[in-house]
N, C-alpha and C. Protein backbone atom coordinates (compact mmCIF):
# COMPACT_ATOMS: atom_id res chain seq x y z
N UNK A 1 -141.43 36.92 -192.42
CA UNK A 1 -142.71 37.59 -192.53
C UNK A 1 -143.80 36.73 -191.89
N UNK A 2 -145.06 37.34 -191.50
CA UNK A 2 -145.93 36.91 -191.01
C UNK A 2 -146.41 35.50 -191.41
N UNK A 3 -146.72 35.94 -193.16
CA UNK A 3 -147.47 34.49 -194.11
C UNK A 3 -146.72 33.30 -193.97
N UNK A 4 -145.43 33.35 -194.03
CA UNK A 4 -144.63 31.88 -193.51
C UNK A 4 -144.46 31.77 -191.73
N UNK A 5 -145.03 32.24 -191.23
CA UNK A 5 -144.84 31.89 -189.49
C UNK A 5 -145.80 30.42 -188.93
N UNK A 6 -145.30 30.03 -188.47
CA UNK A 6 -145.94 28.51 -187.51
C UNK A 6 -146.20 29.50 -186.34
N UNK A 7 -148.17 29.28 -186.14
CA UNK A 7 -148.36 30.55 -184.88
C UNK A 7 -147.27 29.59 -183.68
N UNK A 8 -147.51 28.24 -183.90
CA UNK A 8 -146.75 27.27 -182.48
C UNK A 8 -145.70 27.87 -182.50
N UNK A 9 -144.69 28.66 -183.32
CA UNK A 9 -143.52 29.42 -183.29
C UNK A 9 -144.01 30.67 -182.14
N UNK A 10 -145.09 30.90 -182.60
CA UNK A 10 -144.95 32.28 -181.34
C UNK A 10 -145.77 31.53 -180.11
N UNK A 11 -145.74 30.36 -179.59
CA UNK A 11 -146.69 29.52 -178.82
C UNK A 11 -148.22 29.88 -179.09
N UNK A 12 -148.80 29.73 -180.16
CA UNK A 12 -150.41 30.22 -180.09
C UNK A 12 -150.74 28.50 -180.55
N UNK A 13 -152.07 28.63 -179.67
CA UNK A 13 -152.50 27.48 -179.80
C UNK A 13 -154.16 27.97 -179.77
N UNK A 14 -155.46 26.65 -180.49
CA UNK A 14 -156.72 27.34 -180.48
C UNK A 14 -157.23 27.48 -179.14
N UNK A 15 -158.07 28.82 -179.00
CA UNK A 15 -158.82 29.04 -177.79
C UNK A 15 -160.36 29.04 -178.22
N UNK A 16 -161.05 28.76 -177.31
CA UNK A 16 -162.48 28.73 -176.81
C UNK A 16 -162.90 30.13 -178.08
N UNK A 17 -162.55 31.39 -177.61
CA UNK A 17 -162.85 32.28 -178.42
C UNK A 17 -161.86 32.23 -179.59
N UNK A 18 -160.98 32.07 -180.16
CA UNK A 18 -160.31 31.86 -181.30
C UNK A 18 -159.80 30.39 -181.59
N UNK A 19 -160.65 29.39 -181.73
CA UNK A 19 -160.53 28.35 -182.49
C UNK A 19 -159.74 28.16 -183.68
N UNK A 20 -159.67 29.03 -184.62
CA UNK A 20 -158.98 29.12 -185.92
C UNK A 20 -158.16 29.98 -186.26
N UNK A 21 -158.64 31.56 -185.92
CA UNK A 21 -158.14 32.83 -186.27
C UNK A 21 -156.38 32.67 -185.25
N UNK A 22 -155.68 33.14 -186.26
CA UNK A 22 -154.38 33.72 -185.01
C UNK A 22 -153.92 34.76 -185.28
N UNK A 23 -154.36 35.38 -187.05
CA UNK A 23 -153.87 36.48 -186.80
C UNK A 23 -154.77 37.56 -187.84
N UNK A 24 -155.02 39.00 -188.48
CA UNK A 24 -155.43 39.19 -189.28
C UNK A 24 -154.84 40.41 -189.91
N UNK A 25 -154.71 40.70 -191.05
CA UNK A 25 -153.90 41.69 -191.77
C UNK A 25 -155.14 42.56 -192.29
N UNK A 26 -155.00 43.88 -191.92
CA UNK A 26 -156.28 44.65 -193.30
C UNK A 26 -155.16 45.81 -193.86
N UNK A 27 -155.17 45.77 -195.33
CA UNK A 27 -154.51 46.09 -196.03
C UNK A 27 -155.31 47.48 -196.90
N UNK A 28 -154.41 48.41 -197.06
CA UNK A 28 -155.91 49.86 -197.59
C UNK A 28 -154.76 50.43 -198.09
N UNK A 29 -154.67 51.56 -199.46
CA UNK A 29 -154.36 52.69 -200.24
C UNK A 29 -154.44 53.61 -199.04
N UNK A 30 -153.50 54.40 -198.97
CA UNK A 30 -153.29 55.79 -198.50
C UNK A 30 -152.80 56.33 -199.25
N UNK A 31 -153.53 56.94 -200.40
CA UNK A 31 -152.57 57.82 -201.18
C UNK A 31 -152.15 56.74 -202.40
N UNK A 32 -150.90 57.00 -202.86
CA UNK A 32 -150.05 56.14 -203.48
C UNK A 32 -149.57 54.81 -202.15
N UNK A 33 -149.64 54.81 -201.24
CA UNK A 33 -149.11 54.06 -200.42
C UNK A 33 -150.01 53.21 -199.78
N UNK A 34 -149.13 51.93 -199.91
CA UNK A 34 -150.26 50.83 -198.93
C UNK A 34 -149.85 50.39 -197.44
N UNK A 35 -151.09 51.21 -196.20
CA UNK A 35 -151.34 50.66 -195.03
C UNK A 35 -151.71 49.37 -194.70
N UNK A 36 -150.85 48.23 -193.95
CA UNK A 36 -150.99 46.88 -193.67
C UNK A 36 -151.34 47.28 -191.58
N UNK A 37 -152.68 46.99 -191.25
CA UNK A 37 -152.60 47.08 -190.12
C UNK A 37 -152.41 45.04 -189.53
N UNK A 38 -151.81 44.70 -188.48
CA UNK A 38 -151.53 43.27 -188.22
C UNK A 38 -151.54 43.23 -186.75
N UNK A 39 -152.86 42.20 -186.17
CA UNK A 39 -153.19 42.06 -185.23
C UNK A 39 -152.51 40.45 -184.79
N UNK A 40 -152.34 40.35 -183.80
CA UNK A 40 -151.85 39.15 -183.51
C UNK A 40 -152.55 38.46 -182.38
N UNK A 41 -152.62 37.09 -182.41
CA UNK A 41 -153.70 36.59 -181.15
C UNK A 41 -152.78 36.52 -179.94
N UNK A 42 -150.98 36.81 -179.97
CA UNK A 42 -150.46 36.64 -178.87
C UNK A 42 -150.28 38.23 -178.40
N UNK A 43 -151.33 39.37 -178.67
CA UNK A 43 -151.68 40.30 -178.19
C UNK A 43 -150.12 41.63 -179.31
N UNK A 44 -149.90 41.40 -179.79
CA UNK A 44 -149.31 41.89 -180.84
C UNK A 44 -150.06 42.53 -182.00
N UNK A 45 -149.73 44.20 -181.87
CA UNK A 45 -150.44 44.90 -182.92
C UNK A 45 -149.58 45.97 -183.47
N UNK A 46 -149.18 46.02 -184.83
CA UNK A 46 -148.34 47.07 -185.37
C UNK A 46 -148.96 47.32 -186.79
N UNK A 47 -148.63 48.79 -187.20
CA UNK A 47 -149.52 49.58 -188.52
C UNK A 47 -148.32 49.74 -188.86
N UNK A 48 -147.96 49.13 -190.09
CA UNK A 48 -146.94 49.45 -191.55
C UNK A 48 -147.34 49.87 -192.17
N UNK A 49 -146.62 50.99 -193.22
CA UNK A 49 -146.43 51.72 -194.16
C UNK A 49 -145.52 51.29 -195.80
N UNK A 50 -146.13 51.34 -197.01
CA UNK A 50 -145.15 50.55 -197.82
C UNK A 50 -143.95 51.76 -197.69
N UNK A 51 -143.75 52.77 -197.39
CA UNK A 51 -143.11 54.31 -197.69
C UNK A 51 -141.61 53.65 -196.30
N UNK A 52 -141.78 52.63 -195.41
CA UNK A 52 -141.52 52.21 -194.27
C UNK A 52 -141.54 52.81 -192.94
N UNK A 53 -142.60 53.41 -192.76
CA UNK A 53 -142.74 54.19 -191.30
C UNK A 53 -143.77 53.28 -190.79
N UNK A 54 -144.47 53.53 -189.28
CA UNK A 54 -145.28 52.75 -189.42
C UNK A 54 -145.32 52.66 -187.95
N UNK A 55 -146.07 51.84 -187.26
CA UNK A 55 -145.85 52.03 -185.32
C UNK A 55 -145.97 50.53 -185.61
N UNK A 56 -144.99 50.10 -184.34
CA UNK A 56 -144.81 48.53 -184.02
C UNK A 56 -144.66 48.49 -182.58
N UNK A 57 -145.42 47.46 -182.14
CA UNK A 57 -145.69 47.11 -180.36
C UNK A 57 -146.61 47.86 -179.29
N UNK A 58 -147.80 48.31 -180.64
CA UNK A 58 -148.80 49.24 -180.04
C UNK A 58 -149.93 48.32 -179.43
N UNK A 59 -149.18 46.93 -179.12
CA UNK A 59 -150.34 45.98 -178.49
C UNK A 59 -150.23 45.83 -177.04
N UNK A 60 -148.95 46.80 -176.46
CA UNK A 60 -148.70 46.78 -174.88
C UNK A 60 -149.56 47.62 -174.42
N UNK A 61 -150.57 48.65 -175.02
CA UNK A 61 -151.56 49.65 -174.68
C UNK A 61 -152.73 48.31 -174.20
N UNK A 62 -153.04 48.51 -173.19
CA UNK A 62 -154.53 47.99 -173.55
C UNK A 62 -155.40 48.21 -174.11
N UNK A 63 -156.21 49.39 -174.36
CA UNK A 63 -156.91 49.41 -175.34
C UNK A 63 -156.97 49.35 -176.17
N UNK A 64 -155.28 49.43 -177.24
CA UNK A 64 -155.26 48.47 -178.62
C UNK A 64 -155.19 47.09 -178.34
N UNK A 65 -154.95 46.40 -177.60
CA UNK A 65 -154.84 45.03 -177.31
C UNK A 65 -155.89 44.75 -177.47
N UNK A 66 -157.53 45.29 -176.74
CA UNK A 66 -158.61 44.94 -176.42
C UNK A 66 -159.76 45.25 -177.90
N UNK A 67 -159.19 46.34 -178.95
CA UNK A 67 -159.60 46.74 -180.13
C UNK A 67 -159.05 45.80 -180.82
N UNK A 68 -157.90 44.90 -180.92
CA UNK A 68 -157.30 44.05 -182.18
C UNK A 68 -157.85 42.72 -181.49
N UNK A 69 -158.15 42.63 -180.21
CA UNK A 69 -159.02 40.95 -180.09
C UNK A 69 -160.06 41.18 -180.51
N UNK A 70 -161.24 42.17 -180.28
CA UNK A 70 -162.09 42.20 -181.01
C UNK A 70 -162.04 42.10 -182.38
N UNK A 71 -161.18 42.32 -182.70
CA UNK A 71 -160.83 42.23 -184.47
C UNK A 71 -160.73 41.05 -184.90
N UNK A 72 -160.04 40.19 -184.14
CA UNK A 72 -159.50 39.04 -184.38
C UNK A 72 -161.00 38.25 -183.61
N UNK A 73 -161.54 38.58 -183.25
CA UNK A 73 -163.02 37.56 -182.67
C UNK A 73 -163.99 37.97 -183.93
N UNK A 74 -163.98 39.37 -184.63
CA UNK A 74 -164.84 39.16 -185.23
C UNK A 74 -164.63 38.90 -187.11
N UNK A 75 -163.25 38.36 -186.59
CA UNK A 75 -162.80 37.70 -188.42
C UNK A 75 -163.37 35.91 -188.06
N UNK A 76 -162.86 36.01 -186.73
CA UNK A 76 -163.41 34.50 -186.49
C UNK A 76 -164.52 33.99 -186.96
N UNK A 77 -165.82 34.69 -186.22
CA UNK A 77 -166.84 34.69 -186.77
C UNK A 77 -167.02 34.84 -188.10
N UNK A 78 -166.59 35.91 -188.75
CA UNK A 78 -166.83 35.93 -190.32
C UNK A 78 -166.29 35.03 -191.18
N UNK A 79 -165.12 34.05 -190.98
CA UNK A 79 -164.58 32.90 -191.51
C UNK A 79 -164.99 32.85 -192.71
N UNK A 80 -166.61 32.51 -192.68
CA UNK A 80 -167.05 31.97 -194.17
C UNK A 80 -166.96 32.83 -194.90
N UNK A 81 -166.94 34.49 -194.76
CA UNK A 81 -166.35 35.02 -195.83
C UNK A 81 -165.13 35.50 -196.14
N UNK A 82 -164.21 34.81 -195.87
CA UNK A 82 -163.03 34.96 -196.78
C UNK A 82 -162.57 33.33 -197.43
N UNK A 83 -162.16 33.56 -198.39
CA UNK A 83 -161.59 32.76 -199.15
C UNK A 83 -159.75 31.62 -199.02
N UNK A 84 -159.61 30.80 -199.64
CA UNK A 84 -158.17 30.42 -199.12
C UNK A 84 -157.34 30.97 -200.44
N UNK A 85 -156.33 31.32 -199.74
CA UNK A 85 -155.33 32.14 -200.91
C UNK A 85 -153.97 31.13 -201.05
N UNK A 86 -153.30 31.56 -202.29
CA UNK A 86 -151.90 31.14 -202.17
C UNK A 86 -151.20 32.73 -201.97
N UNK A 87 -151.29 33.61 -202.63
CA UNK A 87 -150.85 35.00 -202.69
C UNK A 87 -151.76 36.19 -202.02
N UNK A 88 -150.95 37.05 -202.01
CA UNK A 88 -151.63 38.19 -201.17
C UNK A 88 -151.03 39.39 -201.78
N UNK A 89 -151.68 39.71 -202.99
CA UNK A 89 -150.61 41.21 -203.76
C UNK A 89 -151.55 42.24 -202.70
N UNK A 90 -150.93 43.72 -203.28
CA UNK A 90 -151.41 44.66 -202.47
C UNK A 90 -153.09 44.84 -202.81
N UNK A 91 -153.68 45.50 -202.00
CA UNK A 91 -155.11 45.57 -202.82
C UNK A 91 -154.61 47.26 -203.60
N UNK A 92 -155.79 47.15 -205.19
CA UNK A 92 -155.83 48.15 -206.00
C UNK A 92 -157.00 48.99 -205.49
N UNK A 93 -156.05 50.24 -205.68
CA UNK A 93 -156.66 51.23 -205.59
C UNK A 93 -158.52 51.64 -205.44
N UNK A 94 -159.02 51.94 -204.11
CA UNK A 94 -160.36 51.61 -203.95
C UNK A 94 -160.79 50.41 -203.27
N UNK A 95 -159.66 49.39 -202.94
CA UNK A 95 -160.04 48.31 -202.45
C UNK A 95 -159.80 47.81 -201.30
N UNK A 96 -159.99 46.77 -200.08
CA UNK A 96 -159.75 46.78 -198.94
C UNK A 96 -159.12 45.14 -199.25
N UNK A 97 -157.68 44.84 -198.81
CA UNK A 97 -157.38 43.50 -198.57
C UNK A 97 -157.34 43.07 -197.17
N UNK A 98 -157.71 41.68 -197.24
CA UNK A 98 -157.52 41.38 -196.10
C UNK A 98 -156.66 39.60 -195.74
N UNK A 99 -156.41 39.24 -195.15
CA UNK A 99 -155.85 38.46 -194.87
C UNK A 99 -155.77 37.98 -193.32
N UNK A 100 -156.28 36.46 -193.13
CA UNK A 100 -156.70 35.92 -192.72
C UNK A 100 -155.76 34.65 -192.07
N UNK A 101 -155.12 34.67 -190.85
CA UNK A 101 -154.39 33.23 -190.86
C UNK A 101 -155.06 32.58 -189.80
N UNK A 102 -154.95 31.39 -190.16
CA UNK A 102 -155.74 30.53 -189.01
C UNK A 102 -155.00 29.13 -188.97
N UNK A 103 -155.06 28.08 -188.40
CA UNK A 103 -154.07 27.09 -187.70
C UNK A 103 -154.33 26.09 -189.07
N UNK A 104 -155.58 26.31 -189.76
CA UNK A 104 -155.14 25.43 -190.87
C UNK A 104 -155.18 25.65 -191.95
N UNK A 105 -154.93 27.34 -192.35
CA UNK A 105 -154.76 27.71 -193.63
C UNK A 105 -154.52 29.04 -194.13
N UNK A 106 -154.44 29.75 -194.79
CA UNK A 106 -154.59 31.25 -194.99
C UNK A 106 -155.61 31.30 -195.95
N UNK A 107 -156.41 32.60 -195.95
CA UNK A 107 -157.66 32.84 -196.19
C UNK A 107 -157.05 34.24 -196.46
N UNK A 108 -158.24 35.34 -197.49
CA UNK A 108 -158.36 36.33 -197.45
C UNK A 108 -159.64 36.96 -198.62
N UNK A 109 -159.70 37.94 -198.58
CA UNK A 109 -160.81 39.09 -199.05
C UNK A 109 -160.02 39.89 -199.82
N UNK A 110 -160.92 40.47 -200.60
CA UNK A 110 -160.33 41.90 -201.82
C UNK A 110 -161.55 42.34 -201.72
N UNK A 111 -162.06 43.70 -201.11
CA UNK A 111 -163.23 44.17 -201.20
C UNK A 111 -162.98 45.65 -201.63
N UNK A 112 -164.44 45.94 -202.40
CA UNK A 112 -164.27 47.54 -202.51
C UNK A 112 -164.51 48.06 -201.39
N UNK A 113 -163.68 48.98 -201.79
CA UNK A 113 -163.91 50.15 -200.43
C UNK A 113 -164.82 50.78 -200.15
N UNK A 114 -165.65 51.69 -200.87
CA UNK A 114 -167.18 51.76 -200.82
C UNK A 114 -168.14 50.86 -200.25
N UNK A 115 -167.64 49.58 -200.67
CA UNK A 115 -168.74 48.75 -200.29
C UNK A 115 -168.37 48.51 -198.67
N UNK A 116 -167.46 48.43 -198.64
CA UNK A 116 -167.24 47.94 -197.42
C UNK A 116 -167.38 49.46 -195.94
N UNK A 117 -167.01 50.54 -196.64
CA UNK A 117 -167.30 51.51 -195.80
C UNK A 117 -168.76 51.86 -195.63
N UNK A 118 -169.55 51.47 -196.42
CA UNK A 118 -171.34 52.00 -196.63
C UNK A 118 -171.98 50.98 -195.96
N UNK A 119 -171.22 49.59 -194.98
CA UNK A 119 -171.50 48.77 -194.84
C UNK A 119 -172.47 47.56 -195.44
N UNK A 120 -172.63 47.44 -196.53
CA UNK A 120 -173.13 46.38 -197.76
C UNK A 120 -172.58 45.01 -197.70
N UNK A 121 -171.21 45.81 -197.58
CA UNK A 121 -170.65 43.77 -197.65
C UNK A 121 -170.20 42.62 -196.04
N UNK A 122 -170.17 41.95 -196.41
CA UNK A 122 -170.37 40.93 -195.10
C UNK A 122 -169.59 41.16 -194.03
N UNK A 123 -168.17 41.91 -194.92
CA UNK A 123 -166.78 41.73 -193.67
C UNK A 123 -166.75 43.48 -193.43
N UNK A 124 -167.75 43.84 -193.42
CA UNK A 124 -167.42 45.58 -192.74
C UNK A 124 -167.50 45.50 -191.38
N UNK A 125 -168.15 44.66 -190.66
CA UNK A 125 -167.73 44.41 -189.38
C UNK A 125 -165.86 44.41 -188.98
N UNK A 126 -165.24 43.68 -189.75
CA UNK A 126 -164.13 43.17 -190.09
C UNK A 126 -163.98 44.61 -190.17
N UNK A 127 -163.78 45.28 -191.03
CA UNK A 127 -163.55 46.97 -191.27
C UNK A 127 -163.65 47.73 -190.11
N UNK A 128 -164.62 47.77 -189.88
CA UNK A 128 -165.17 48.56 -188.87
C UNK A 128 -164.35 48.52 -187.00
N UNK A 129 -163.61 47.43 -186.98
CA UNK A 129 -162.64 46.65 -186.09
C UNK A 129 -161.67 47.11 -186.35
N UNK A 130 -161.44 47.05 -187.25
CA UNK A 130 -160.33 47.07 -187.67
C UNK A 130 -159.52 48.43 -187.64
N UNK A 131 -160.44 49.59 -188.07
CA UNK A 131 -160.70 50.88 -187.90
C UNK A 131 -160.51 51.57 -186.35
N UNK A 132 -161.34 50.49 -186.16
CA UNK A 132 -161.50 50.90 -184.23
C UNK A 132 -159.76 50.76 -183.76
N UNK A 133 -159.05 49.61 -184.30
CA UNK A 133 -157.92 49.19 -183.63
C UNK A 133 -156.90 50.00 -184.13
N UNK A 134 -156.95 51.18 -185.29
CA UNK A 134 -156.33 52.43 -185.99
C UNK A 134 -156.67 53.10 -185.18
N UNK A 135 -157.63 53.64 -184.52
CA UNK A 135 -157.92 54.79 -183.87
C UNK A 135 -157.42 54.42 -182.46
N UNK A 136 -157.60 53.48 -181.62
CA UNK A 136 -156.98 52.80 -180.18
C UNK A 136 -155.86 53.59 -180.49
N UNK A 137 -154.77 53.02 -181.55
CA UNK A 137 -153.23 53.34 -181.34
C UNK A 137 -153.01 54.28 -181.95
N UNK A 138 -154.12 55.44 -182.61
CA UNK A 138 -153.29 57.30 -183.13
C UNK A 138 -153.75 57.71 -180.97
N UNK A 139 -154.66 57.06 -180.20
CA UNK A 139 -155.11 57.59 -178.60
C UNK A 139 -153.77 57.41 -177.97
N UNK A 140 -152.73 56.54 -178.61
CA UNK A 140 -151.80 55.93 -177.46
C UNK A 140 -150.38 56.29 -177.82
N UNK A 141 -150.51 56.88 -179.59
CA UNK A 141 -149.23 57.31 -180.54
C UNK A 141 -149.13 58.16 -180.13
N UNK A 142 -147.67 58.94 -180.20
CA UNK A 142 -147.38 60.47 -180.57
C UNK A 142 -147.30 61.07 -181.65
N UNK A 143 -147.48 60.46 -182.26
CA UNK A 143 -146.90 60.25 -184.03
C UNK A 143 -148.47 60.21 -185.01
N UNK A 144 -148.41 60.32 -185.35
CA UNK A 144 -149.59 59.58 -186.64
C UNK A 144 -149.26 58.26 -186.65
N UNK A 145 -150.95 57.67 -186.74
CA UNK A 145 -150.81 56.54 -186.95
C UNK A 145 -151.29 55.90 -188.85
């Protein structure tokens, strides 16, 4: 799984624009079911399903490639708000998880969903990216994304 990976395993090393960030998870309720979208800084983007469906290698599109760096530039920036974790359960119902890896730690968020869709809280930018990089790959799916 992602949370135990060495990014130097997939060769990522810090850049100018991603100093820290290498990868970011946003985690959301659909229903009874939890959506994990996972951006990767070595241009890797796939949307899981807990139900197990889900699209994987929707980062060879460019324009999801170019929607999940922005994602991943603007968790960078937001850094100071997420937190360092040991665990990452699913987020409850109403809530937005997120998860955060960077070269020297894992980090993450539990936000309401309200708050974060009405834009109030700090990381709806983070949302709002994140969103963008869902919609890139239902433009490039055949499928639902």
């Amino acid at each position: 799984m992602l949370l135990g990976t060495d990014p130097s395993a997939l060769k990522l090393a810090p850049t100018a624009s991603l100093p820290h960030v290498w990868a970011v998870v946003m985690e959301l309720r659909v229903g009874p079911d939890v959506a994990s979208l996972v951006a990767v800084a070595d241009g890797s983007v796939s949307l899981y399903t807990s139900r197990g469906g889900g699209v994987i290698g929707a980062g060879r599109h460019a324009g999801v490639r170019q929607a999940a760096t922005r994602l991943l530039e603007i968790a960078e920036r937001s850094i100071a708000s997420f937190g360092e974790r040991a665990s990452f359960p699913p987020p409850s119902p109403d809530r937005v998880g997120f998860i955060v890896l960077t070269y020297e730690r894992r980090l993450g968020a539990d936000v309401s969903e309200s708050e974060i869709k009405a834009g109030t809280h700090a990381l709806a930018p983070c949302y709002d990216a994140a969103q963008d990089v869902i919609t890139a790959m239902r433009l490039v799916s055949p499928g639902p994304a």
